[in-house]
Every structure is written in structure tokens, then in C-alpha cells.
N, C-alpha and C. Protein backbone atom coordinates (compact mmCIF):
# COMPACT_ATOMS: atom_id res chain seq x y z
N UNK A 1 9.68 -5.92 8.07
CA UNK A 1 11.02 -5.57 7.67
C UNK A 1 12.04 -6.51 8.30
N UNK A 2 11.65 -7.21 9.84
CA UNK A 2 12.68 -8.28 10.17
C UNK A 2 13.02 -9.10 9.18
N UNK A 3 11.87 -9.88 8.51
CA UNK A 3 12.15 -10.67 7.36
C UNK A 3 13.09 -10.62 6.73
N UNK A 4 12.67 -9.49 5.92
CA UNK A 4 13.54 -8.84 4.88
C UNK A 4 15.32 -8.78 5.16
N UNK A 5 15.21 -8.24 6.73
CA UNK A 5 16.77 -8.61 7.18
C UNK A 5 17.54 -9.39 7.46
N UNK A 6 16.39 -10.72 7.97
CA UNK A 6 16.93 -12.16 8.56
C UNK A 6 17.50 -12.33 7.14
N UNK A 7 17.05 -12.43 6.05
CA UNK A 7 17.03 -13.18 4.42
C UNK A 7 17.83 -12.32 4.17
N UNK A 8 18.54 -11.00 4.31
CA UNK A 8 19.91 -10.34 4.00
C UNK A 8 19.34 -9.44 2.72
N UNK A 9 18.46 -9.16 2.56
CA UNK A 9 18.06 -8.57 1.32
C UNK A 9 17.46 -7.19 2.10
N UNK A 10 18.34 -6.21 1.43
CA UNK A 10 18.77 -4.95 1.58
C UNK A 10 17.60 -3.92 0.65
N UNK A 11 17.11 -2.86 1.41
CA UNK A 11 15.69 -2.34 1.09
C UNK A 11 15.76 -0.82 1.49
N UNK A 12 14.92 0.02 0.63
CA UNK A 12 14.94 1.53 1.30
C UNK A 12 13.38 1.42 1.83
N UNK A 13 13.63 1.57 3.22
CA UNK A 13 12.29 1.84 3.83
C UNK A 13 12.14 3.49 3.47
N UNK A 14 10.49 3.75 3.27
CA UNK A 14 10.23 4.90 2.60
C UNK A 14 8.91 5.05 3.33
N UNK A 15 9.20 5.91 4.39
CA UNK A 15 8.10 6.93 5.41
C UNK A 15 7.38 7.64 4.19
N UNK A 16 6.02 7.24 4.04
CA UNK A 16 5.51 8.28 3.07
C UNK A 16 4.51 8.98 3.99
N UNK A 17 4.59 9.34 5.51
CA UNK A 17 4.41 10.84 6.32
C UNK A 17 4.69 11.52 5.68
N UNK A 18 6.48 11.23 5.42
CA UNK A 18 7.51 12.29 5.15
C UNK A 18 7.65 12.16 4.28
N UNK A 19 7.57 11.22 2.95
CA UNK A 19 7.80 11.42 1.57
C UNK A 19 6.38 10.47 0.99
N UNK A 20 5.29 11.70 0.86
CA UNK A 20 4.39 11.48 0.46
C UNK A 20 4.34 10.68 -0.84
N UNK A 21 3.48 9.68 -1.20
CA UNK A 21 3.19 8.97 -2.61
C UNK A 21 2.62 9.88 -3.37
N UNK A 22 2.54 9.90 -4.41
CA UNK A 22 2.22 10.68 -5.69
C UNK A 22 0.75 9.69 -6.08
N UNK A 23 -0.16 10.27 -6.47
CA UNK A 23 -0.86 8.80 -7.24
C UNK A 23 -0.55 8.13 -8.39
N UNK A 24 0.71 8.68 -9.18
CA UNK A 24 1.12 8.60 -9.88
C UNK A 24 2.53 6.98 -9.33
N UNK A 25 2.65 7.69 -8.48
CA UNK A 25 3.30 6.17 -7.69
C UNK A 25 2.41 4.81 -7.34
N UNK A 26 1.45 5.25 -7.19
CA UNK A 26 0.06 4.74 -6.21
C UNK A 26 -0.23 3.61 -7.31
N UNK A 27 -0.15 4.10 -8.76
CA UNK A 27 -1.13 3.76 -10.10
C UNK A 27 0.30 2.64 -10.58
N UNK A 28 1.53 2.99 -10.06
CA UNK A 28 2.55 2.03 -10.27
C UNK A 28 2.48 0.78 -9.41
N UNK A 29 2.82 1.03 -8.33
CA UNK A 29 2.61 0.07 -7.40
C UNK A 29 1.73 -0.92 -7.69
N UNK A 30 0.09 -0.50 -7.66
CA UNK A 30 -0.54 -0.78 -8.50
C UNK A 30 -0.64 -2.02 -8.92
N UNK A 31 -0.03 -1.51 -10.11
CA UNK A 31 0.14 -2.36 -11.66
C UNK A 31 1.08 -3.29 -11.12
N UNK A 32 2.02 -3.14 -10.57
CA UNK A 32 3.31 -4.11 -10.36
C UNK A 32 2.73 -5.23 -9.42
N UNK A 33 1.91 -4.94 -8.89
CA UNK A 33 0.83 -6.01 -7.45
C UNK A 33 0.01 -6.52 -7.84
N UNK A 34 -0.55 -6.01 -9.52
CA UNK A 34 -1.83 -6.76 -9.61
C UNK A 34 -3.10 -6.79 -9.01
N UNK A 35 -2.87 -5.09 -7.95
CA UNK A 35 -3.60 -4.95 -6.98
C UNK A 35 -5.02 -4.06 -7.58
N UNK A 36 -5.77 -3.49 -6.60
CA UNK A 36 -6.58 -2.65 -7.07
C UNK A 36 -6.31 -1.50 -6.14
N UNK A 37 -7.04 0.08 -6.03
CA UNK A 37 -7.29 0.68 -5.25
C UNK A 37 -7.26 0.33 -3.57
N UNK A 38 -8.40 -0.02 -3.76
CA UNK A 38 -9.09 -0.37 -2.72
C UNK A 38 -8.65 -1.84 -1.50
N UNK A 39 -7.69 -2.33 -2.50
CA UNK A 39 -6.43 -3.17 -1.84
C UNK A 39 -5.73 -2.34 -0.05
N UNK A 40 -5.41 -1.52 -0.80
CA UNK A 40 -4.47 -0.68 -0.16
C UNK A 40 -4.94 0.16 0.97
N UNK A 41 -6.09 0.08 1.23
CA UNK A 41 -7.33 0.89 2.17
C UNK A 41 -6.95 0.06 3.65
N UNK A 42 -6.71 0.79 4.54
CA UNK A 42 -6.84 0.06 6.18
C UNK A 42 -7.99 0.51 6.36
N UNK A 43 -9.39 -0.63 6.00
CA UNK A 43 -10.39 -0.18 6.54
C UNK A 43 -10.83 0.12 7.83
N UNK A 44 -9.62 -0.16 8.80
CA UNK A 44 -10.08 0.16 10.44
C UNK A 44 -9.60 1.93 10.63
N UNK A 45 -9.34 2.10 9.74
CA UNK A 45 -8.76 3.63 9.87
C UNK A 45 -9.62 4.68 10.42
N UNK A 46 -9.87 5.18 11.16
CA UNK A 46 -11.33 6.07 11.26
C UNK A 46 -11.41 7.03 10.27
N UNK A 47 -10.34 7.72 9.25
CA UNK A 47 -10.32 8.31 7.86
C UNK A 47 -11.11 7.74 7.26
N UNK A 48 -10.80 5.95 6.79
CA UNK A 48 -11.95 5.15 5.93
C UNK A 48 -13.19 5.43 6.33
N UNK A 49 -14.04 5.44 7.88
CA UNK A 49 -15.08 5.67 7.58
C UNK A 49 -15.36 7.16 7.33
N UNK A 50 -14.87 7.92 7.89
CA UNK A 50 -14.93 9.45 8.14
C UNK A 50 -15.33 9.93 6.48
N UNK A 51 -14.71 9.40 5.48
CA UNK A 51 -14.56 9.84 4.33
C UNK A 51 -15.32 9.13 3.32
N UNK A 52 -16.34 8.13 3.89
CA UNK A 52 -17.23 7.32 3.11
C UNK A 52 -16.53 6.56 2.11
N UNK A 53 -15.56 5.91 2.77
CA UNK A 53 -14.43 5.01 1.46
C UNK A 53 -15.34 3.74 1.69
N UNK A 54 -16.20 3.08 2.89
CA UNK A 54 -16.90 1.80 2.70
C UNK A 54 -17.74 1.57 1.80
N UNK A 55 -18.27 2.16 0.79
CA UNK A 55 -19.56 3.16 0.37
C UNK A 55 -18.74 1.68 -1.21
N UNK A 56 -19.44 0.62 -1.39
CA UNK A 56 -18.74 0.35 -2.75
C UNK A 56 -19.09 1.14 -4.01
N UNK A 57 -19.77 2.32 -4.18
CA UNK A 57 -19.71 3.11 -5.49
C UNK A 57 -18.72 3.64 -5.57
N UNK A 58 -17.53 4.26 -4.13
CA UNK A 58 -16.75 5.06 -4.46
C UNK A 58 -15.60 4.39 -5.69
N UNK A 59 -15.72 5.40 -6.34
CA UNK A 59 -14.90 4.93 -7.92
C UNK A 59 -13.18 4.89 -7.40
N UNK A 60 -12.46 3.69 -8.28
CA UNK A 60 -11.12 4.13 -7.89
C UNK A 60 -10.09 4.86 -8.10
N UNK A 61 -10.82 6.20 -9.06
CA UNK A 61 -9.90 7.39 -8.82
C UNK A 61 -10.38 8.05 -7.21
N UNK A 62 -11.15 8.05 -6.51
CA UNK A 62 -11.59 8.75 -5.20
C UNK A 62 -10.70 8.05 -4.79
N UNK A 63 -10.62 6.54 -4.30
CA UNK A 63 -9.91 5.81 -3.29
C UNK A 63 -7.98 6.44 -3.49
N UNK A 64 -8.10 6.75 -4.85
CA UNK A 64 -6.46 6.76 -4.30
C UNK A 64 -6.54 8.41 -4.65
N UNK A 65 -7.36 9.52 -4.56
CA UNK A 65 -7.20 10.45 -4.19
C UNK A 65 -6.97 10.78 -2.48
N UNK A 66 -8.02 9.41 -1.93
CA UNK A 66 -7.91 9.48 -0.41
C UNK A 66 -6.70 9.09 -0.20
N UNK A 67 -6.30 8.18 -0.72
CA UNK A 67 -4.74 7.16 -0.30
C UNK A 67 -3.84 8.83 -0.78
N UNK A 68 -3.88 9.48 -0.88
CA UNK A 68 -2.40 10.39 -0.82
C UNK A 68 -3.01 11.64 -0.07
N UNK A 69 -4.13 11.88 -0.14
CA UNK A 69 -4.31 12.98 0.83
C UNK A 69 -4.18 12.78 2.59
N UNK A 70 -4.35 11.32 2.64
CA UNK A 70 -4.24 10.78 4.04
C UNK A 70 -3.83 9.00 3.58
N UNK A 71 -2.28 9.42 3.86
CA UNK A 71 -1.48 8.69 3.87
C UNK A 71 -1.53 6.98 4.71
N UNK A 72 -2.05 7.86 5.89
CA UNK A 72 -2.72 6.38 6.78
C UNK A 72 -3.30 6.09 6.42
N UNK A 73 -4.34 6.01 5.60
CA UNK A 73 -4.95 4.89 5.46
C UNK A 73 -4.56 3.45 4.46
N UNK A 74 -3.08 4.00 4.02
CA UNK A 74 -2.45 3.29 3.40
C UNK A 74 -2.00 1.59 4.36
N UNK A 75 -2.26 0.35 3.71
CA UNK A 75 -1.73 -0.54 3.89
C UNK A 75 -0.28 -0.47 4.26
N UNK A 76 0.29 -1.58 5.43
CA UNK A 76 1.51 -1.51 5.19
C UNK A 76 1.99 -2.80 5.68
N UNK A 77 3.39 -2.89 5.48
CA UNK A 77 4.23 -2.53 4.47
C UNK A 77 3.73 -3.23 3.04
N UNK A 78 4.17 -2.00 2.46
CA UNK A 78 4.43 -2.67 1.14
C UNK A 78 5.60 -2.65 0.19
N UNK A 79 5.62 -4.13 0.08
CA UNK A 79 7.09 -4.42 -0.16
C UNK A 79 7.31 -4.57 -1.98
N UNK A 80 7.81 -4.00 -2.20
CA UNK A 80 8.14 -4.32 -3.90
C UNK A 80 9.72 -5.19 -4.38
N UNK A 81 9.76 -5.72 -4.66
CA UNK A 81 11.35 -6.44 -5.01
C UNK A 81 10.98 -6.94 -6.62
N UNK A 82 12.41 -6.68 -7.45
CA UNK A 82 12.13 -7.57 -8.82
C UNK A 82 10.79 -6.97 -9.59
N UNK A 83 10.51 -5.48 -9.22
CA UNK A 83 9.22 -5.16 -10.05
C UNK A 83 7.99 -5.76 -9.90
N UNK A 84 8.06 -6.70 -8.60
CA UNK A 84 6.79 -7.06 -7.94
C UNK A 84 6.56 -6.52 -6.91
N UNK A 85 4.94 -6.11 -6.50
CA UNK A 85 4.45 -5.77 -5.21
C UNK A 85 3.30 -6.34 -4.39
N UNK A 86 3.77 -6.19 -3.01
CA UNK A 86 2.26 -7.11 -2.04
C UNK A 86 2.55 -6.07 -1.13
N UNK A 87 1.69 -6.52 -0.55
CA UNK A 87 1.13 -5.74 0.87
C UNK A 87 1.59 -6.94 2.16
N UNK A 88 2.37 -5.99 2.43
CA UNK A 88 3.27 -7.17 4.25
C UNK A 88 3.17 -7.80 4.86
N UNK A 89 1.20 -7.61 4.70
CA UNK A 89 0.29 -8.26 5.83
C UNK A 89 -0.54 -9.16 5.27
N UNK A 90 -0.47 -10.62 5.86
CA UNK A 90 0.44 -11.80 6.25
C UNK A 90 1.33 -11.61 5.57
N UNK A 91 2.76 -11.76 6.80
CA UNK A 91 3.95 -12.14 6.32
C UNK A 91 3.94 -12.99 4.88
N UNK A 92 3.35 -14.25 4.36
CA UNK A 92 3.23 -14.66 3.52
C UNK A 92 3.59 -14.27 2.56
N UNK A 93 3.08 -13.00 1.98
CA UNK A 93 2.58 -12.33 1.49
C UNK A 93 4.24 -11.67 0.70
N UNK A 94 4.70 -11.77 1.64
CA UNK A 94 6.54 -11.48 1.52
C UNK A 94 7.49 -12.27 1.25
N UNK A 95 6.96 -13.31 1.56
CA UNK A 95 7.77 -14.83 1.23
C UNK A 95 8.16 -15.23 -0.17
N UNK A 96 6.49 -14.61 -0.64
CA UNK A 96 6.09 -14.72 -2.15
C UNK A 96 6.96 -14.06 -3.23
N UNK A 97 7.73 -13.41 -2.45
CA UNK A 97 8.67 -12.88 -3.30
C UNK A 97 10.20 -13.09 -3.26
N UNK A 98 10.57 -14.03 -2.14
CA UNK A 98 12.10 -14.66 -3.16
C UNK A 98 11.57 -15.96 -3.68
């Protein structure tokens, strides 16, 4: 988010603790990233293993049933601008979007 402030470009950071994603958000994001499911997974999470998300059969309606029932294991940040989205991590990754 320093980034984002050094470069003056103004953003709603969105705690989804507290304002949980929908998968219906999840399936947007998504699409706008070009991403997959399983993008979005912090595989160091002890949820990921706890919940057999390493397992590559799990299909990617499971993965983003996990991604909203347990929020952490969500990637972060993820930054969307202009109807595009990446994931924060490498900074790079953020650059890519002005």
C-alpha cells in the first residue's frame, strides 16, 4: 500500500476479516486477474494444509469455498485498478498496473 501512496493513487483498503469476500467477488476478481483459484492460496497457511488444499485434485469450486470460509488463506494484497487485478506480492506485480 506504500506504493500505491508514494504514486498518489488513492484506494479503499478492504479488511475482508471484517468484510468478508463473497465467492461471488472471488469469481470477479478472478476474471479481472486472469488468475485462477488456486492463485490466491497462501500455501504456508497451516489452513492450506489442515484442509487438504495441496492435494492437486481439489477442484476450483473447493479452493474458493476455502478462500471465504477462511479468509487467511487469502493472498495479499490484492490490488485491482482500471478493472485489472494482481496479487501485491512482488511489488512488481503492482507496478504492472500504471
Amino acid at each position: 500500500m506504500k506504493l500505491l501512496e508514494e504514486e498518489g493513487v488513492s484506494f479503499r483498503r478492504v479488511n475482508y476479516f471484517l468484510e468478508p469476500l463473497r465467492k461471488e467477488d472471488l469469481v470477479a476478481l478472478l476474471r479481472k486477474g486472469g488468475l485462477v483459484p488456486r492463485d490466491l492460496l497462501r500455501t504456508r497457511d497451516k489452513s492450506y494444509r489442515e484442509m487438504g488444499l495441496a492435494d492437486p485434485n481439489v477442484d476450483d469450486d473447493t479452493v474458493l469455498d476455502a478462500l471465504v470460509a477462511e479468509p487467511g488463506l487469502l493472498q495479499r494484497p490484492i490490488v485491482e485498478r482500471s478493472g485489472r487485478v494482481v496479487i501485491g506480492r512482488p511489488l512488481e506485480n503492482v507496478r504492472k498496473l500504471f
